[in-house]
N, C-alpha and C. Protein backbone atom coordinates (compact mmCIF):
# COMPACT_ATOMS: atom_id res chain seq x y z
N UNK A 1 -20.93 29.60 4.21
CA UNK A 1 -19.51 29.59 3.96
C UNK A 1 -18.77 28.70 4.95
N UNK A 2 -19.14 27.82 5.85
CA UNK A 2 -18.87 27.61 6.95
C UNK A 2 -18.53 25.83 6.79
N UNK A 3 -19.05 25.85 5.15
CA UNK A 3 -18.69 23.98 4.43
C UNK A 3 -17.54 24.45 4.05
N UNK A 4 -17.00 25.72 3.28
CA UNK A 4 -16.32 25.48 2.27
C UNK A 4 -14.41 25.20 3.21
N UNK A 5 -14.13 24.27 3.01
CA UNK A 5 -12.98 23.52 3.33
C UNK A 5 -11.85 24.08 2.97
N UNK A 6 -10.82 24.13 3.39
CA UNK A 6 -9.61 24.98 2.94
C UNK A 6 -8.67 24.32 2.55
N UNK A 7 -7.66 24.24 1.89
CA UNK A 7 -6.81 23.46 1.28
C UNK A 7 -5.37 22.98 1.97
N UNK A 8 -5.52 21.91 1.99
CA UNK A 8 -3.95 21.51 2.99
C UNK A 8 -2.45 22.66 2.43
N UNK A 9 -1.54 23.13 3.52
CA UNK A 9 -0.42 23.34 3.08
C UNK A 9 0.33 22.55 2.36
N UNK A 10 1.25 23.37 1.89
CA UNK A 10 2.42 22.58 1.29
C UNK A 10 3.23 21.75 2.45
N UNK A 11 3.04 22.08 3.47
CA UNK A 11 3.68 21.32 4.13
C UNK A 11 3.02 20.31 4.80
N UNK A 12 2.01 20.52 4.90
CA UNK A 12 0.81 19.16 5.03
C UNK A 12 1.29 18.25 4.04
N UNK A 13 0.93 18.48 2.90
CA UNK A 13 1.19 17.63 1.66
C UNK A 13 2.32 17.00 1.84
N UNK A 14 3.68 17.48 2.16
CA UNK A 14 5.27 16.83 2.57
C UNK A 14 4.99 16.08 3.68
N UNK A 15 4.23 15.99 4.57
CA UNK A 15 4.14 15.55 5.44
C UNK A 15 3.32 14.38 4.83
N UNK A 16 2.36 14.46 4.75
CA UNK A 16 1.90 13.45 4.65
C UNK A 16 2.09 12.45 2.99
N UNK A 17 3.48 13.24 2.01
CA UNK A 17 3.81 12.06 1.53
C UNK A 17 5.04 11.37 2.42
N UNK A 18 5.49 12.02 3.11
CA UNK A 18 6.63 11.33 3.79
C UNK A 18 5.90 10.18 4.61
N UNK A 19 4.73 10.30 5.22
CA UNK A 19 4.09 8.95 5.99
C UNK A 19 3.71 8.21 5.23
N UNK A 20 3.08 8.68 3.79
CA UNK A 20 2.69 7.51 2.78
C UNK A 20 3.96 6.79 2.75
N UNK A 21 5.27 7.48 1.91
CA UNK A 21 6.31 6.18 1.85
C UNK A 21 7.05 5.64 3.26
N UNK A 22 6.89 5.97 4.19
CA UNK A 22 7.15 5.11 5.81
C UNK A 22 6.22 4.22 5.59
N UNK A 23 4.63 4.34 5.62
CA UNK A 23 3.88 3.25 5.19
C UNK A 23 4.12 2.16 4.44
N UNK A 24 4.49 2.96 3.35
CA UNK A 24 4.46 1.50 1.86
C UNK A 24 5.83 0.97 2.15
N UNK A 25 6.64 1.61 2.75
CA UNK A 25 8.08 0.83 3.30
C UNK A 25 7.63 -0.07 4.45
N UNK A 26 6.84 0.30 5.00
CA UNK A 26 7.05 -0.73 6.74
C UNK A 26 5.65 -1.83 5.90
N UNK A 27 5.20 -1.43 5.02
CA UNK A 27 3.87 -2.81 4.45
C UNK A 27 4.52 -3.35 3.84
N UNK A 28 5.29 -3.12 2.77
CA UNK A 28 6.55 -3.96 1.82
C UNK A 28 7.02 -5.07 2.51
N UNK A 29 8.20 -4.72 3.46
CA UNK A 29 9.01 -5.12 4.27
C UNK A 29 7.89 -6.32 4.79
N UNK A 30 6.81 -6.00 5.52
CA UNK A 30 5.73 -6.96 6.69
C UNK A 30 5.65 -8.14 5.44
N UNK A 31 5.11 -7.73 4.59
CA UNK A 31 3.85 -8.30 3.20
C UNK A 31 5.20 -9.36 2.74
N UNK A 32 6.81 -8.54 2.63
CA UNK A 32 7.51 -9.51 1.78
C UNK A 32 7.35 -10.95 2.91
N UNK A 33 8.31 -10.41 3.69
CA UNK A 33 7.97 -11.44 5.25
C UNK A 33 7.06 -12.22 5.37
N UNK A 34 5.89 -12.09 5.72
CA UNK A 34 4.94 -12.89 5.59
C UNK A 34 4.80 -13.69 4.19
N UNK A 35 5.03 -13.38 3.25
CA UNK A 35 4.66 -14.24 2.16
C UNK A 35 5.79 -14.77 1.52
N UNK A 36 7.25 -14.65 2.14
CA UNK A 36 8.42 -15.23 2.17
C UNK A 36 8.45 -17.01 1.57
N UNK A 37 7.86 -17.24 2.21
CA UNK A 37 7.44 -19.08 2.28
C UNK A 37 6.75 -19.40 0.94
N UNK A 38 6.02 -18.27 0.42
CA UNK A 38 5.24 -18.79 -0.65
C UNK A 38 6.10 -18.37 -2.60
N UNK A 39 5.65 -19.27 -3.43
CA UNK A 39 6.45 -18.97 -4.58
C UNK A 39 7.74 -19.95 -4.57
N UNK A 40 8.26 -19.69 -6.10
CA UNK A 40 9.45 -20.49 -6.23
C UNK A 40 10.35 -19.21 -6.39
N UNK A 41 11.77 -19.72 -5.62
CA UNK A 41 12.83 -18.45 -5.87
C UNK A 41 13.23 -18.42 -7.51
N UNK A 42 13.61 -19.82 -7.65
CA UNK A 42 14.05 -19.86 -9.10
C UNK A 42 12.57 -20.04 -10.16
N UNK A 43 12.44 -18.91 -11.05
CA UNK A 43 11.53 -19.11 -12.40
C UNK A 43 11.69 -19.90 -12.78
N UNK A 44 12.79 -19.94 -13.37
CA UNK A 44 13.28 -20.96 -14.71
C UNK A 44 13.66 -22.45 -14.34
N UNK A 45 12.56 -22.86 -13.84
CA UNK A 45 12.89 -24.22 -13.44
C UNK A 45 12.33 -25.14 -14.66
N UNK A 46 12.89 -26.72 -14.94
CA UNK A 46 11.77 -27.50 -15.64
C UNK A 46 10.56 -26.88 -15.97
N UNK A 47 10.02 -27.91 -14.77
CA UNK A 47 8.89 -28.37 -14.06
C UNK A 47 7.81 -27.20 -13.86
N UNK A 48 8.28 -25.45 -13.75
CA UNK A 48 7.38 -24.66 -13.06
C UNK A 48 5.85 -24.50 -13.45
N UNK A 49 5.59 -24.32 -12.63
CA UNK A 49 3.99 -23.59 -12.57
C UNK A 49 3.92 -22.22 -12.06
N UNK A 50 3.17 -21.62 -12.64
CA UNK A 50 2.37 -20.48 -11.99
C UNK A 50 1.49 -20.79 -11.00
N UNK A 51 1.32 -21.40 -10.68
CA UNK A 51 0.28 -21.46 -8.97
C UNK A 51 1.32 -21.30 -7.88
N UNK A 52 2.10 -21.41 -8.01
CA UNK A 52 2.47 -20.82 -6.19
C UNK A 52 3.05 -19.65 -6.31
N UNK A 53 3.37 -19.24 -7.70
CA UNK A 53 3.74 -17.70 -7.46
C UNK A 53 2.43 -17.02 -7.88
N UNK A 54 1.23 -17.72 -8.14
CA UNK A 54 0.61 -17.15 -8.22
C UNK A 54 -0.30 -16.41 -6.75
N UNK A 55 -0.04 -17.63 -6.55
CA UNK A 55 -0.68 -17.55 -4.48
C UNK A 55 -0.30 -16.36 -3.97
N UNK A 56 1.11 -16.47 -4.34
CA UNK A 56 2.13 -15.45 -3.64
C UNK A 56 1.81 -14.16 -4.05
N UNK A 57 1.31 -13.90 -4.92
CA UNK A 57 0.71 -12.64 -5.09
C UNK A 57 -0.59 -12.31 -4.39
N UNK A 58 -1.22 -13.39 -5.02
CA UNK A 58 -2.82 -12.71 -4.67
C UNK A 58 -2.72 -12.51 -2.89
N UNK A 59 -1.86 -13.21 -2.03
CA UNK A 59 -1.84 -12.74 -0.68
C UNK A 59 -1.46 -11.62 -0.62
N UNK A 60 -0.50 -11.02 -1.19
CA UNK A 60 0.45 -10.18 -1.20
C UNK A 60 -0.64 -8.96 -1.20
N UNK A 61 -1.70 -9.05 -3.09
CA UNK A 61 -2.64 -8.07 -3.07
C UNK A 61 -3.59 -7.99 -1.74
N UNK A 62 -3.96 -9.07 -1.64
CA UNK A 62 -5.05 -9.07 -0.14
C UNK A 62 -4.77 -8.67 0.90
N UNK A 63 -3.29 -8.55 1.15
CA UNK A 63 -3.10 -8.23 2.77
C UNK A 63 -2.66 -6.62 2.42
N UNK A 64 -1.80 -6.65 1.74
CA UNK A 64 -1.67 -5.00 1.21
C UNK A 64 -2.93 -4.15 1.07
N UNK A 65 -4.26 -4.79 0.41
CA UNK A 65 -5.43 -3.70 0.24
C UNK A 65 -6.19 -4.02 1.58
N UNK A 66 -5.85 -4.94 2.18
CA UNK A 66 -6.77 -4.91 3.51
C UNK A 66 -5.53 -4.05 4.83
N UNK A 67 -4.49 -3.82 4.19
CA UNK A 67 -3.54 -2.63 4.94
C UNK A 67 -3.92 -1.28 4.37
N UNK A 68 -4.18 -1.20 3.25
CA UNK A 68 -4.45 0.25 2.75
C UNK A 68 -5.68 0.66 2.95
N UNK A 69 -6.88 -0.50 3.19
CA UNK A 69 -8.45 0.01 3.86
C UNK A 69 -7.91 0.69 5.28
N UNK A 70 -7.48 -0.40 6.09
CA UNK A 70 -7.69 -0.64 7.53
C UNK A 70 -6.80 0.92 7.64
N UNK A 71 -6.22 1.66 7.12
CA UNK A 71 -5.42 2.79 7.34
C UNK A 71 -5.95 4.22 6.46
N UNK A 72 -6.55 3.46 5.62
CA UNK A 72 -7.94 4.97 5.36
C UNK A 72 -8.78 4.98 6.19
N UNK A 73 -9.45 3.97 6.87
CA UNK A 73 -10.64 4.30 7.62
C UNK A 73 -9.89 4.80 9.06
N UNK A 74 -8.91 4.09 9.60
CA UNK A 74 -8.44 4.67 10.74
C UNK A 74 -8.41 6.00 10.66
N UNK A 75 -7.34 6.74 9.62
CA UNK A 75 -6.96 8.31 9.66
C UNK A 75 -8.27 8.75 9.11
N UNK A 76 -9.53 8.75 8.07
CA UNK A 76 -10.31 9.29 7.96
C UNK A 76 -10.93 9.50 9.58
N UNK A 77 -11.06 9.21 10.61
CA UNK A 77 -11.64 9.12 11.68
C UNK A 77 -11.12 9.98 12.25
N UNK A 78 -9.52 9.71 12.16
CA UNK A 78 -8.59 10.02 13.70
C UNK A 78 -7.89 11.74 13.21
N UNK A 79 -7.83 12.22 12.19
CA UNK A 79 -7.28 13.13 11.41
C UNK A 79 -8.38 14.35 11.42
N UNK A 80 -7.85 15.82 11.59
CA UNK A 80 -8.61 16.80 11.68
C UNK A 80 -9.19 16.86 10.60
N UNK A 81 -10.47 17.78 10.63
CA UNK A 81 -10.99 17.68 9.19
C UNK A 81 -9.94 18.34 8.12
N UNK A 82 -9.58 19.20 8.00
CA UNK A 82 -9.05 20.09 7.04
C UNK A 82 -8.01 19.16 6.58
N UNK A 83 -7.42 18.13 6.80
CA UNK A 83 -6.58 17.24 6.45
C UNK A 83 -7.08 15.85 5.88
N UNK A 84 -7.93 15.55 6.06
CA UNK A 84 -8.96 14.85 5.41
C UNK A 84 -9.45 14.51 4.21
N UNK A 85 -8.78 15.99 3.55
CA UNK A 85 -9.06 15.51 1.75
C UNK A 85 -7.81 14.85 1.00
N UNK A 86 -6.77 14.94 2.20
CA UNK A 86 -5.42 14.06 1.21
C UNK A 86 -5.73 12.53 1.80
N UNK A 87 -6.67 12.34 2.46
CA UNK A 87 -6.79 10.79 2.35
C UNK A 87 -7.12 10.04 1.08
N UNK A 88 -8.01 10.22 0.55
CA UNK A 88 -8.58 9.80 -0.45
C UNK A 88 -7.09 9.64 -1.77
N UNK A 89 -6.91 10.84 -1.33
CA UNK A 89 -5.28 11.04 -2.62
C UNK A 89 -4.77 9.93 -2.51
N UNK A 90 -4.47 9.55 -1.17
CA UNK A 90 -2.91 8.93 -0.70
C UNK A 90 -3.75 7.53 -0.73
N UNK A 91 -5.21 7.30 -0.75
CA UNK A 91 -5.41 5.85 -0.75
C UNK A 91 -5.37 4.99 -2.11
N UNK A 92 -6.03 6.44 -3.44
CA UNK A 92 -5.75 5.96 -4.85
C UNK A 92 -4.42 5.54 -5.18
N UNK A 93 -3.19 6.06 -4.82
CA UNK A 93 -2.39 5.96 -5.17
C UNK A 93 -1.37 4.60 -4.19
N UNK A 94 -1.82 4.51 -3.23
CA UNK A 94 -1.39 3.01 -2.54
C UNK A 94 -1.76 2.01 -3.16
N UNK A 95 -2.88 2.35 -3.67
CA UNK A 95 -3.70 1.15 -5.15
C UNK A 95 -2.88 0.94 -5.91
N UNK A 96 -2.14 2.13 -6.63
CA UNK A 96 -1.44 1.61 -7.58
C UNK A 96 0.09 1.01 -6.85
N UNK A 97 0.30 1.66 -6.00
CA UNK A 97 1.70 1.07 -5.55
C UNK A 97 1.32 -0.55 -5.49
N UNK A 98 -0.14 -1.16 -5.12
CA UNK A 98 0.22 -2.37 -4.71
C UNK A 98 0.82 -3.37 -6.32
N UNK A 99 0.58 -2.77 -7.17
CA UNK A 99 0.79 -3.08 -8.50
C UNK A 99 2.21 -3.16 -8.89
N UNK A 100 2.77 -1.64 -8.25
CA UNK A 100 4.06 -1.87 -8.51
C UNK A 100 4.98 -2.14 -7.64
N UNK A 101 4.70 -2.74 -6.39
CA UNK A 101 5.09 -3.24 -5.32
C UNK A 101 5.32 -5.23 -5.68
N UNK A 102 4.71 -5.39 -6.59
CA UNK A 102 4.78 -7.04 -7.24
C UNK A 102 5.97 -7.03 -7.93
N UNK A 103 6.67 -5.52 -8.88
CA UNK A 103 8.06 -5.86 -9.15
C UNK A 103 9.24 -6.39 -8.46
N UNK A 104 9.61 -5.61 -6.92
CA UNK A 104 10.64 -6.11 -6.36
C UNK A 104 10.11 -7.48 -5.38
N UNK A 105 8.93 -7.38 -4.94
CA UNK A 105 8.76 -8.64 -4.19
C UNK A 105 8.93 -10.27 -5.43
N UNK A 106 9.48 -9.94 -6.24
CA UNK A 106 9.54 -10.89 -7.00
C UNK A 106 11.05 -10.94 -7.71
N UNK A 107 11.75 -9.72 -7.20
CA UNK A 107 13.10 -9.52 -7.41
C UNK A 107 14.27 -9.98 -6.62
């Protein structure tokens, strides 16, 4: 009996969605910044192409999922066990944020 794991509080859970969105706010903010330079502001140009807004993404995905590794493996480490099973939660779902994190960085 000494595996079986106990289930985070409710207030674990508040807690640790409140650090997920401090996270995806302070990676937003970094990710827009850094990739500021890349892309055209205006779509509707002539001339446009999709390659530099295309760039502008795929950095965007790369540095965002190499922010959402580098911060599962940290807290899987650094985090008591019993808190440990909302990692996995909070990393599926940063996956999808990076998806919908391409709406406003393009807004």
């Amino acid at each position: 009996m000494a595996d079986v794991s106990e289930k985070s509080s409710a207030s674990a859970l508040l807690a640790g969605l409140l650090l997920f969105v401090a996270f995806e706010t302070v990676a937003f903010y970094s990710l827009q910044y850094l990739t500021s330079g890349l892309g055209e502001s205006n779509q509707y140009q002539e001339h446009n192409t999709i390659v530099s807004n295309w760039v502008k993404t795929m950095v965007f995905f790369v540095a965002h999922l190499v922010l959402v590794i580098v911060a599962m493996l940290v807290l899987s480490n650094r985090l008591p066990r019993r808190y440990r099973g909302q990692v996995m939660g909070w990393f599926y779902l940063a996956l999808l944020m990076s998806f919908v994190l391409i709406i406003p960085l393009f807004g």
